[in-house]
Every structure is written in C-alpha cells, then in structure tokens.
PDB file of N, CA and C in Angstrom:
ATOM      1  N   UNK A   1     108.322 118.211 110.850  1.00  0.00           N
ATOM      2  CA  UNK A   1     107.636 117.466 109.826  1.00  0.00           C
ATOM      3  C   UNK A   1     106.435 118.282 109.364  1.00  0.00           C
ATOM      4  N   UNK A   2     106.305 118.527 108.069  1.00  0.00           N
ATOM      5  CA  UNK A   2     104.798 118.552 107.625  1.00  0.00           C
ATOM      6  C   UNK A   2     104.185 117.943 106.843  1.00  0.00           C
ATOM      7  N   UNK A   3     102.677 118.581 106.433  1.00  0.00           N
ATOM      8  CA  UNK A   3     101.881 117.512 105.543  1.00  0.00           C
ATOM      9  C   UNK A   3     102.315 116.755 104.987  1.00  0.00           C
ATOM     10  N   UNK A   4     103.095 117.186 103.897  1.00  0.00           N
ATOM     11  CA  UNK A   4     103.679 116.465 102.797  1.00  0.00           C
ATOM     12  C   UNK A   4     104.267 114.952 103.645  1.00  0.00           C
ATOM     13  N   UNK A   5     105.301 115.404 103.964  1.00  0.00           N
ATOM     14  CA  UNK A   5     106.276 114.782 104.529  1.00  0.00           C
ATOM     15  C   UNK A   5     105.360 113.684 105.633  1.00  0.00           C
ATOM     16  N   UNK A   6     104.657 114.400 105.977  1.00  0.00           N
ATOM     17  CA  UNK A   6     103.642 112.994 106.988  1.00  0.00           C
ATOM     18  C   UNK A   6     103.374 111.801 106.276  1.00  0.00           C
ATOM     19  N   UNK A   7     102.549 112.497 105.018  1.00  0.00           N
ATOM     20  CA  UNK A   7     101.483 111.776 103.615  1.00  0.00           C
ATOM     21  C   UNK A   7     102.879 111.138 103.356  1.00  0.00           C
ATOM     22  N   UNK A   8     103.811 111.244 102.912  1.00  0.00           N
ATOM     23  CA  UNK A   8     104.614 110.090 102.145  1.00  0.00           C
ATOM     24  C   UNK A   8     105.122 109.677 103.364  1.00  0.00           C
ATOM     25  N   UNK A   9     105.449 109.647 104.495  1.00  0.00           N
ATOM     26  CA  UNK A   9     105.690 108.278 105.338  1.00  0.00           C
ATOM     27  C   UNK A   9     104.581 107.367 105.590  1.00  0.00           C
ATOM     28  N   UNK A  10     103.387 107.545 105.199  1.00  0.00           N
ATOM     29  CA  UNK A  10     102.940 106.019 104.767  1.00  0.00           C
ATOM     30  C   UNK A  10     102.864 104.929 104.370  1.00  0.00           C
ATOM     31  N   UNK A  11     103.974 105.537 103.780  1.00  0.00           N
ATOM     32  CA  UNK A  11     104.583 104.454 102.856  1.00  0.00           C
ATOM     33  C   UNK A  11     105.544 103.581 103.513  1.00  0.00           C
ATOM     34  N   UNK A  12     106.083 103.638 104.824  1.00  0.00           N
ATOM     35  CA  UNK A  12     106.763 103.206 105.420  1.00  0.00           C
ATOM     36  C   UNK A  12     105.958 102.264 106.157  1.00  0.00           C
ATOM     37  N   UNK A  13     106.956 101.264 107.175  1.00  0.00           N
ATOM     38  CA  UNK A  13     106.242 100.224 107.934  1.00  0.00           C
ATOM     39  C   UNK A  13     105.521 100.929 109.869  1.00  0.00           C
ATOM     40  N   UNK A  14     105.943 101.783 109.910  1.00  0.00           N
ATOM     41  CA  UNK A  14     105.874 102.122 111.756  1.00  0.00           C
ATOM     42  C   UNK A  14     105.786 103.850 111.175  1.00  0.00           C
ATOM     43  N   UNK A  15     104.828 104.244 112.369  1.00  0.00           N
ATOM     44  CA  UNK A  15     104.718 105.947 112.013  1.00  0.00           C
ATOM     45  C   UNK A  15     106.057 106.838 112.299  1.00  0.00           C
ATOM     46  N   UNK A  16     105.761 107.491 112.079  1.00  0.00           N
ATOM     47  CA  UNK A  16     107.034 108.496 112.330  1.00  0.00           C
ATOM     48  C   UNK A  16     107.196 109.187 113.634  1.00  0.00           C
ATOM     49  N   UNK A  17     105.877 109.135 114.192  1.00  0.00           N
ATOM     50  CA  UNK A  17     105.455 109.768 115.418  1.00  0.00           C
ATOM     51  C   UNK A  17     104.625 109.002 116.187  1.00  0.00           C
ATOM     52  N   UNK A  18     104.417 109.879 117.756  1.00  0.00           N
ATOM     53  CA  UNK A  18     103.428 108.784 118.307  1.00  0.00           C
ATOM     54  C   UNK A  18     102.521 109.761 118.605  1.00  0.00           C
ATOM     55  N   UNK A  19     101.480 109.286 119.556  1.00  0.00           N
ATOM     56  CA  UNK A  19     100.380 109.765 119.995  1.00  0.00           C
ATOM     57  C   UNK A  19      99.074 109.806 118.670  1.00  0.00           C
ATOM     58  N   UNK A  20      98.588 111.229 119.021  1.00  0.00           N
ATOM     59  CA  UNK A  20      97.233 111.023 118.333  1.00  0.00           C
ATOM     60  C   UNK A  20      97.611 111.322 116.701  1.00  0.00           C
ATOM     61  N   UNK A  21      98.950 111.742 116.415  1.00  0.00           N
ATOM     62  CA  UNK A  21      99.558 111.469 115.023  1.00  0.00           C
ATOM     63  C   UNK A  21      99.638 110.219 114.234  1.00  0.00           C
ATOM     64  N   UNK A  22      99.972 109.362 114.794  1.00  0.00           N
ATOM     65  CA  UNK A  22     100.051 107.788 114.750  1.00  0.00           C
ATOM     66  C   UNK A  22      98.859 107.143 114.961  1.00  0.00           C
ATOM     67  N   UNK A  23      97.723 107.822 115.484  1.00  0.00           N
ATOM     68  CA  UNK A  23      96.319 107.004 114.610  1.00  0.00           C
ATOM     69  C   UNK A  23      95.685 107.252 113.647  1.00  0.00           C
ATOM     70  N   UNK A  24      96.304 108.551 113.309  1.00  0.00           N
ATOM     71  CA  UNK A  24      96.216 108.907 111.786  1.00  0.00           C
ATOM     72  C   UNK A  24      96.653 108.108 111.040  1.00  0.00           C
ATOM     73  N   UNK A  25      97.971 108.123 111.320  1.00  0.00           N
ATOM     74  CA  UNK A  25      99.063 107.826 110.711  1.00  0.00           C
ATOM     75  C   UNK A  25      98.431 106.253 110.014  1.00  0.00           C
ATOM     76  N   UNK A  26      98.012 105.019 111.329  1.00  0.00           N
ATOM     77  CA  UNK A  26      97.499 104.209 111.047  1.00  0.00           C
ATOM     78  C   UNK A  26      96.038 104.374 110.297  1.00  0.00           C
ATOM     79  N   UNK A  27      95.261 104.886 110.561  1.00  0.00           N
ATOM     80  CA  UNK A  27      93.948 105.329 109.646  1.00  0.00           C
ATOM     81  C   UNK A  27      94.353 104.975 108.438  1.00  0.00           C
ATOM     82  N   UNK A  28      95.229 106.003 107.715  1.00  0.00           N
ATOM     83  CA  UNK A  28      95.819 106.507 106.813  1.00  0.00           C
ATOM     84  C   UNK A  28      96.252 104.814 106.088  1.00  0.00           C
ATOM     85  N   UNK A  29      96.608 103.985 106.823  1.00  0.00           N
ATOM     86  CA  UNK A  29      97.251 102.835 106.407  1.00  0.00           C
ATOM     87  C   UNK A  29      96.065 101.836 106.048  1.00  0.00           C
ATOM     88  N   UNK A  30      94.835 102.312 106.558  1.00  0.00           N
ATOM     89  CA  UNK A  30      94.067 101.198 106.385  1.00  0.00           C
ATOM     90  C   UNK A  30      93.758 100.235 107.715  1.00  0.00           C
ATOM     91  N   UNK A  31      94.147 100.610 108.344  1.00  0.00           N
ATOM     92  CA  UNK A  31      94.238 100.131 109.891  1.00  0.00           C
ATOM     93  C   UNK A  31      93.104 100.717 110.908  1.00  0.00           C
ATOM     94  N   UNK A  32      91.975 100.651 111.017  1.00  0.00           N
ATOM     95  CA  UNK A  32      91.421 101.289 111.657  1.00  0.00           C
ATOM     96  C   UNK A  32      91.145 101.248 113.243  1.00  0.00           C
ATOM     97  N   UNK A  33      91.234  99.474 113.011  1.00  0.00           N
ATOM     98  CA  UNK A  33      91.787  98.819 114.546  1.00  0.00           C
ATOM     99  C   UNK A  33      92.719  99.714 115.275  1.00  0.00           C
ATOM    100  N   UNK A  34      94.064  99.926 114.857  1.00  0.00           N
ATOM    101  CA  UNK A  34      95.137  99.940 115.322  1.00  0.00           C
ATOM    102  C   UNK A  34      94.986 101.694 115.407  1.00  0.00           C
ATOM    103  N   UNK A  35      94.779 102.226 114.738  1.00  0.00           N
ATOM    104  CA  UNK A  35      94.076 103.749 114.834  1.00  0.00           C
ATOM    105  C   UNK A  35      93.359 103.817 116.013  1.00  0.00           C
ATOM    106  N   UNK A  36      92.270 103.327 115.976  1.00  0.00           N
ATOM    107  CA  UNK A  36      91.072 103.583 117.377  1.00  0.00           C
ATOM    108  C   UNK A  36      92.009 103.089 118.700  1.00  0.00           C
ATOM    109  N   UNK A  37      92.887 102.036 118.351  1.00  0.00           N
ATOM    110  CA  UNK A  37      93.726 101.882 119.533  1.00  0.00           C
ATOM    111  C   UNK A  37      94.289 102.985 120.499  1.00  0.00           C
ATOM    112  N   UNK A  38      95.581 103.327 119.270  1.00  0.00           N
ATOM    113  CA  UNK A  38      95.722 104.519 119.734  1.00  0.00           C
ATOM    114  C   UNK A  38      94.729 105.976 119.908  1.00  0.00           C
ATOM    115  N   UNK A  39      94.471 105.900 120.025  1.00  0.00           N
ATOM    116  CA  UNK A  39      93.371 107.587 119.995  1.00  0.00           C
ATOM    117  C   UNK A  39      92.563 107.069 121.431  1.00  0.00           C
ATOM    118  N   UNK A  40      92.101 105.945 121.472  1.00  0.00           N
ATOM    119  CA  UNK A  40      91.305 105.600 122.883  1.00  0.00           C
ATOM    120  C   UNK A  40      92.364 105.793 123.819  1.00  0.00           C
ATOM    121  N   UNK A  41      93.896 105.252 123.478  1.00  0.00           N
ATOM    122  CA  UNK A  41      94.609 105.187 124.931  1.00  0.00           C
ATOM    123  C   UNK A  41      94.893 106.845 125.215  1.00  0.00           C
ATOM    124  N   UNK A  42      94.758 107.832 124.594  1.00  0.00           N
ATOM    125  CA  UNK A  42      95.082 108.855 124.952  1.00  0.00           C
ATOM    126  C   UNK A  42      94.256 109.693 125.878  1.00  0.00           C
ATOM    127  N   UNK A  43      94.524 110.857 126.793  1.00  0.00           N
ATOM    128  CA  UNK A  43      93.560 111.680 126.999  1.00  0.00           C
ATOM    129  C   UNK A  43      93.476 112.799 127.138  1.00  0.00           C
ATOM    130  N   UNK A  44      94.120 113.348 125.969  1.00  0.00           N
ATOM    131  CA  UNK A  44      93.918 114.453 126.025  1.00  0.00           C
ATOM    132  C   UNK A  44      93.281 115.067 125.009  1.00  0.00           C
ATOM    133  N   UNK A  45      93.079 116.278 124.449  1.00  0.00           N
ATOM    134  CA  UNK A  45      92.107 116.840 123.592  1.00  0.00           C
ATOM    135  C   UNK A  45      92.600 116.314 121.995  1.00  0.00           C
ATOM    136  N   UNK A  46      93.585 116.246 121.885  1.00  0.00           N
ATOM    137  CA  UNK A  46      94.079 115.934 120.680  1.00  0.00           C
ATOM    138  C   UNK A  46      93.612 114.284 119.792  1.00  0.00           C
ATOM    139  N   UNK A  47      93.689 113.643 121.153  1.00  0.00           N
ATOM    140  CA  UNK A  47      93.727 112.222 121.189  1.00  0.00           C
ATOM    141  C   UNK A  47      91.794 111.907 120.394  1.00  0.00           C
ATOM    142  N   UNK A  48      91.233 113.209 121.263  1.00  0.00           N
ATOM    143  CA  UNK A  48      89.418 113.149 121.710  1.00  0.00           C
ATOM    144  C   UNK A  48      89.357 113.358 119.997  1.00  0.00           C
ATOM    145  N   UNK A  49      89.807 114.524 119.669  1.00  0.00           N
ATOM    146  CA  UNK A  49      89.656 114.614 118.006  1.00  0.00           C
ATOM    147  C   UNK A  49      89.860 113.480 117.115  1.00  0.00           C
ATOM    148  N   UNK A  50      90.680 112.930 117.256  1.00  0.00           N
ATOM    149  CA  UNK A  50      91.497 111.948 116.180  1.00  0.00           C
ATOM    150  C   UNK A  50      90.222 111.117 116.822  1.00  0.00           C
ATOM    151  N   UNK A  51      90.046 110.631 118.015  1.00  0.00           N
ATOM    152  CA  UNK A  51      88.945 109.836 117.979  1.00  0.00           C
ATOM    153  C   UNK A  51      87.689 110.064 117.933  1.00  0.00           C
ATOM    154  N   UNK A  52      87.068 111.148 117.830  1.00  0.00           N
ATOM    155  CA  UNK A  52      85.536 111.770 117.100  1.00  0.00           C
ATOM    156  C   UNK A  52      85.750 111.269 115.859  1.00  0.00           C
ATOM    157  N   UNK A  53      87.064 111.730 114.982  1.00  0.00           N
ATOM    158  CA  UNK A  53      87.276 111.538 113.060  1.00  0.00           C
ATOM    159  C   UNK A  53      87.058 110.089 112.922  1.00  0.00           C
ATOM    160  N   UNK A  54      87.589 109.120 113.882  1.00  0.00           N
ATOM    161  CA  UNK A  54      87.563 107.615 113.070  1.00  0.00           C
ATOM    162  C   UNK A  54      85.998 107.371 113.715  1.00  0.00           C
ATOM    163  N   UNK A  55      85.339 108.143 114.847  1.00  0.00           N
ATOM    164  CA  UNK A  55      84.123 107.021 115.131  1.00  0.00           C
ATOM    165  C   UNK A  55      82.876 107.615 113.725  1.00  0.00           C
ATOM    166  N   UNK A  56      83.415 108.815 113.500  1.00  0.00           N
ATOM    167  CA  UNK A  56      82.453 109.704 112.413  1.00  0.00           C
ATOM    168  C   UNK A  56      82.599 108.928 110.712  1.00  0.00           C
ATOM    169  N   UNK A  57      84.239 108.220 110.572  1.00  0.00           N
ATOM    170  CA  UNK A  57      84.238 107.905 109.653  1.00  0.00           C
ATOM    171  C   UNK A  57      83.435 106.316 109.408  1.00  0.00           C
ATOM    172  N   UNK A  58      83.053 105.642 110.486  1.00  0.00           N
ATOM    173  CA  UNK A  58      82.595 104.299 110.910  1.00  0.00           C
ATOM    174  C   UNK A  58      80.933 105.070 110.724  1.00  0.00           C
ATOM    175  N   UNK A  59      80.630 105.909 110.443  1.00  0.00           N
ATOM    176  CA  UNK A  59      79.101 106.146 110.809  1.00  0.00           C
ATOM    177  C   UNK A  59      78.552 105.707 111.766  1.00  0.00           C
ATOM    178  N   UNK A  60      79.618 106.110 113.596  1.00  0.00           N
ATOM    179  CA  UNK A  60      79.096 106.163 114.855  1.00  0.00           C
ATOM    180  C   UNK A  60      78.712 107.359 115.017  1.00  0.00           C
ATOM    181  N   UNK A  61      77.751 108.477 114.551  1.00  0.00           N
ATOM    182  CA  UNK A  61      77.349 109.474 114.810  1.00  0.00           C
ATOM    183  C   UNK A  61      77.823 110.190 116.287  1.00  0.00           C
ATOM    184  N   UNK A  62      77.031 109.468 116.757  1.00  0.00           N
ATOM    185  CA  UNK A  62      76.678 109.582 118.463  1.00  0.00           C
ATOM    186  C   UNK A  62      77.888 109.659 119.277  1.00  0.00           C
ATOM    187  N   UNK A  63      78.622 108.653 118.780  1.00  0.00           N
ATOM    188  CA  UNK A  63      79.652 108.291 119.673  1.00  0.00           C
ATOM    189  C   UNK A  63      80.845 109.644 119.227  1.00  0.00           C
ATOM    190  N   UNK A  64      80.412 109.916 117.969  1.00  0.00           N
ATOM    191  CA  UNK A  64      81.540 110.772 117.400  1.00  0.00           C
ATOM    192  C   UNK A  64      81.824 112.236 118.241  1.00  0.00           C
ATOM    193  N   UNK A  65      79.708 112.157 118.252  1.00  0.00           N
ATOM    194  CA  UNK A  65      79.585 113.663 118.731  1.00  0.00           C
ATOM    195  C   UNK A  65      80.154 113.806 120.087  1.00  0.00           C
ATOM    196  N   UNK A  66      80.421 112.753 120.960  1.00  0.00           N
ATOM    197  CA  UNK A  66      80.237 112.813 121.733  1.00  0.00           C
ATOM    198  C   UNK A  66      82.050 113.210 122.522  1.00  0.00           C
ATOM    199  N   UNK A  67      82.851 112.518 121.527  1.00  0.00           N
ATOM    200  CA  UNK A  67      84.298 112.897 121.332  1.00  0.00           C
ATOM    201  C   UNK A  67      84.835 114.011 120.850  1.00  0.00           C
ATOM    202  N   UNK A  68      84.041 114.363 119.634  1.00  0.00           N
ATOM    203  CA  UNK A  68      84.323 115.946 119.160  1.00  0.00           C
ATOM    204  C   UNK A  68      84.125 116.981 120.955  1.00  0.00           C
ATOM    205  N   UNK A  69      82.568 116.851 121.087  1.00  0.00           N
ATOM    206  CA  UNK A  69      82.381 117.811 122.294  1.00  0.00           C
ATOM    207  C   UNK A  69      83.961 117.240 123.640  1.00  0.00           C
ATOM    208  N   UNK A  70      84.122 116.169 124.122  1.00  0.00           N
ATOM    209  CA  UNK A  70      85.634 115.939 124.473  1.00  0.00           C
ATOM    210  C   UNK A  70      86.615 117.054 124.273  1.00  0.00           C
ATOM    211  N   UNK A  71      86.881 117.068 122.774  1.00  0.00           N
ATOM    212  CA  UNK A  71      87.878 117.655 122.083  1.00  0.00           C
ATOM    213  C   UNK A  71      87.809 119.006 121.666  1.00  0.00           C
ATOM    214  N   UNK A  72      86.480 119.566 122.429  1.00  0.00           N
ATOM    215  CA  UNK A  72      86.792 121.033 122.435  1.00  0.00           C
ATOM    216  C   UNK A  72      85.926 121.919 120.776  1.00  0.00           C
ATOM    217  N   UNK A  73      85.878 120.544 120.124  1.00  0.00           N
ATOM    218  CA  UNK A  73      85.527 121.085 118.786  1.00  0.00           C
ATOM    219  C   UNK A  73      84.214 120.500 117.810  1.00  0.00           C
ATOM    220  N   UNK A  74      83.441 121.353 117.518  1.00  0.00           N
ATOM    221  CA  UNK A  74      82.395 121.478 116.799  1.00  0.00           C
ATOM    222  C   UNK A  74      82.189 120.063 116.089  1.00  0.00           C
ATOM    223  N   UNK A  75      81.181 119.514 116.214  1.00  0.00           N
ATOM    224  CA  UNK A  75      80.991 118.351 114.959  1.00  0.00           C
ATOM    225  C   UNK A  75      81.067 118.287 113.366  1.00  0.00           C
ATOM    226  N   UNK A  76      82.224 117.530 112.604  1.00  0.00           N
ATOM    227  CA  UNK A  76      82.571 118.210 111.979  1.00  0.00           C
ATOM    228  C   UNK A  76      81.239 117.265 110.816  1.00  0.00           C
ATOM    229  N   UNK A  77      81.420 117.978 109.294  1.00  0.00           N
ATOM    230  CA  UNK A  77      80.684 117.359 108.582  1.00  0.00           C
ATOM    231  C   UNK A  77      81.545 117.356 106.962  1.00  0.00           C
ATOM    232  N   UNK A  78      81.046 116.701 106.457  1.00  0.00           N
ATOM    233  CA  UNK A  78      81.390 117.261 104.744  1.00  0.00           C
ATOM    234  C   UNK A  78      82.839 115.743 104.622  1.00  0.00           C
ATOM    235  N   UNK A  79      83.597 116.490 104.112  1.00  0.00           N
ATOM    236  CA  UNK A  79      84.839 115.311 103.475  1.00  0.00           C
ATOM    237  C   UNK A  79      85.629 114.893 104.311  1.00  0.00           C
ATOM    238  N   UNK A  80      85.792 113.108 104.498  1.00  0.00           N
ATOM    239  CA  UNK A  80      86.530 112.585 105.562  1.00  0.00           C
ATOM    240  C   UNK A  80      87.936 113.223 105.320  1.00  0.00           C
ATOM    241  N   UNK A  81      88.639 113.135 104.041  1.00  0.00           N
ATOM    242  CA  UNK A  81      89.944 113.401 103.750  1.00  0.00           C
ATOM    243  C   UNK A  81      90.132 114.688 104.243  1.00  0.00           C
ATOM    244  N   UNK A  82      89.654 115.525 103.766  1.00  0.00           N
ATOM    245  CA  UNK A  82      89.730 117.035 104.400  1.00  0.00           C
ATOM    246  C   UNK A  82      89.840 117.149 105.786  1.00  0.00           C
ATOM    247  N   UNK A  83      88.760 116.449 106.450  1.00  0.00           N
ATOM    248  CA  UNK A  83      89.594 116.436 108.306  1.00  0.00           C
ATOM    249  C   UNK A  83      90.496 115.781 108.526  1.00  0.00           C
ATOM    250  N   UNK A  84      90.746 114.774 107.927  1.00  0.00           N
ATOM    251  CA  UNK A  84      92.177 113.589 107.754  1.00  0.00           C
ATOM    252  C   UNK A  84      93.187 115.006 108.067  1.00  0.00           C
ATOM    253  N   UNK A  85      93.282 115.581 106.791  1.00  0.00           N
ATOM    254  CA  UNK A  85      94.331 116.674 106.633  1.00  0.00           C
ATOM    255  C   UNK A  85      94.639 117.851 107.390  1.00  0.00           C
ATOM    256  N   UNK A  86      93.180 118.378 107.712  1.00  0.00           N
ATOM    257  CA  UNK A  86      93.035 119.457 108.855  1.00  0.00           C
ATOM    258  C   UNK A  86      93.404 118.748 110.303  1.00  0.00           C
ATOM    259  N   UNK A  87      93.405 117.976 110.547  1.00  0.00           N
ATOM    260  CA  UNK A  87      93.731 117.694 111.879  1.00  0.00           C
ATOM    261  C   UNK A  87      95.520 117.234 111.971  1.00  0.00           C
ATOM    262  N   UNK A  88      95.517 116.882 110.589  1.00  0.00           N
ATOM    263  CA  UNK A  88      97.003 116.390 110.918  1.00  0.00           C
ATOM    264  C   UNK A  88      98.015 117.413 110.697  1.00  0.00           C
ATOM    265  N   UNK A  89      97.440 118.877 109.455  1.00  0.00           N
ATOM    266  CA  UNK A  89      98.172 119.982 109.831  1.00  0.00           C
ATOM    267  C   UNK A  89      97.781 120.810 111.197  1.00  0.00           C
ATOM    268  N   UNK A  90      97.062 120.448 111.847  1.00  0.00           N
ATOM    269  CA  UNK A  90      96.751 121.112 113.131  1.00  0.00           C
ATOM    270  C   UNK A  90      97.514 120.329 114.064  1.00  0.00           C
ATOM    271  N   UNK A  91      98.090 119.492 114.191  1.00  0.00           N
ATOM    272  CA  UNK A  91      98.556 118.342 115.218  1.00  0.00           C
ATOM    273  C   UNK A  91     100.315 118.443 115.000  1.00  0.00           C
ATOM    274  N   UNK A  92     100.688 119.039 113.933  1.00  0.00           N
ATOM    275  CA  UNK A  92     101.886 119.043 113.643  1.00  0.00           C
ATOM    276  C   UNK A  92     102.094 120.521 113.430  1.00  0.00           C
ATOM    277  N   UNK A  93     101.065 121.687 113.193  1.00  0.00           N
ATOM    278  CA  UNK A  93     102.077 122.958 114.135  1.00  0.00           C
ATOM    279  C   UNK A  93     101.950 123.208 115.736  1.00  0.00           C
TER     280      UNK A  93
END
C-alpha cells in the first residue's frame, strides 16, 4: 500500500491496517478518540510517534514532547497535515 492508496481508503468504514497505521487512519476520519486509542495501546516506537502527532495536534505540548522523545524523534513543528503524511509514508515503507 501507499500514500495514495492509504488517503483514499478513508473513505471506507474499518482501516485497512492495524497498529499505529490505523490511528492515523482513524485521525484521518475525524476520530480522535478512537486514534489516541489505538496509539496508547501500542509500544513501540512507531505507536510513541503517531501518539506525540495527535497529543501535538490537541495543543498537549508537554505531553507531546514527551512521546516524540519515546519515539526516538525530534519535536516536530510547522503543518499538522504534513506530519499526518510524513509519518504515514514512513510507517508504510
């Protein structure tokens, strides 16, 4: 699967994938509940990212930074959509 192909299964009812793809996936839907769901039950680095992006997009600073450092990776800044995308082509090669 790539970008593309991720971005138009939104359009569908259930993700295409699971793990920290599928709280995108839900993000993406408007779901933010069901996003943070998944991304908390995970633990691994992937999971820590997807959950730094939704606590950063909530303007939990703190909590964000605190998941990015988790996840191995720099605090990010600038356009939510743009990490939306960077993480989900990073998660799918």
């Amino acid at each position: 699967m790539d970008v593309p192909a991720f971005t138009a299964s939104i359009a569908g009812e259930a993700p295409p994938v699971g793990g920290a793809l599928a709280a995108l996936w839900w993000d993406a839907k408007g779901n933010w509940e069901q996003a943070h769901s998944v991304a908390q039950a995970g633990d691994d680095a992937a999971h820590a990212w997807v959950h730094a992006y939704l606590h950063r997009k909530e303007h939990d600073l703190a909590n964000a930074a605190y998941w990015y450092r988790q996840a191995g990776r720099p605090v990010a800044a600038g356009d939510l959509q743009a990490e939306w995308r960077a993480i989900v082509s990073a998660l799918l090669n």
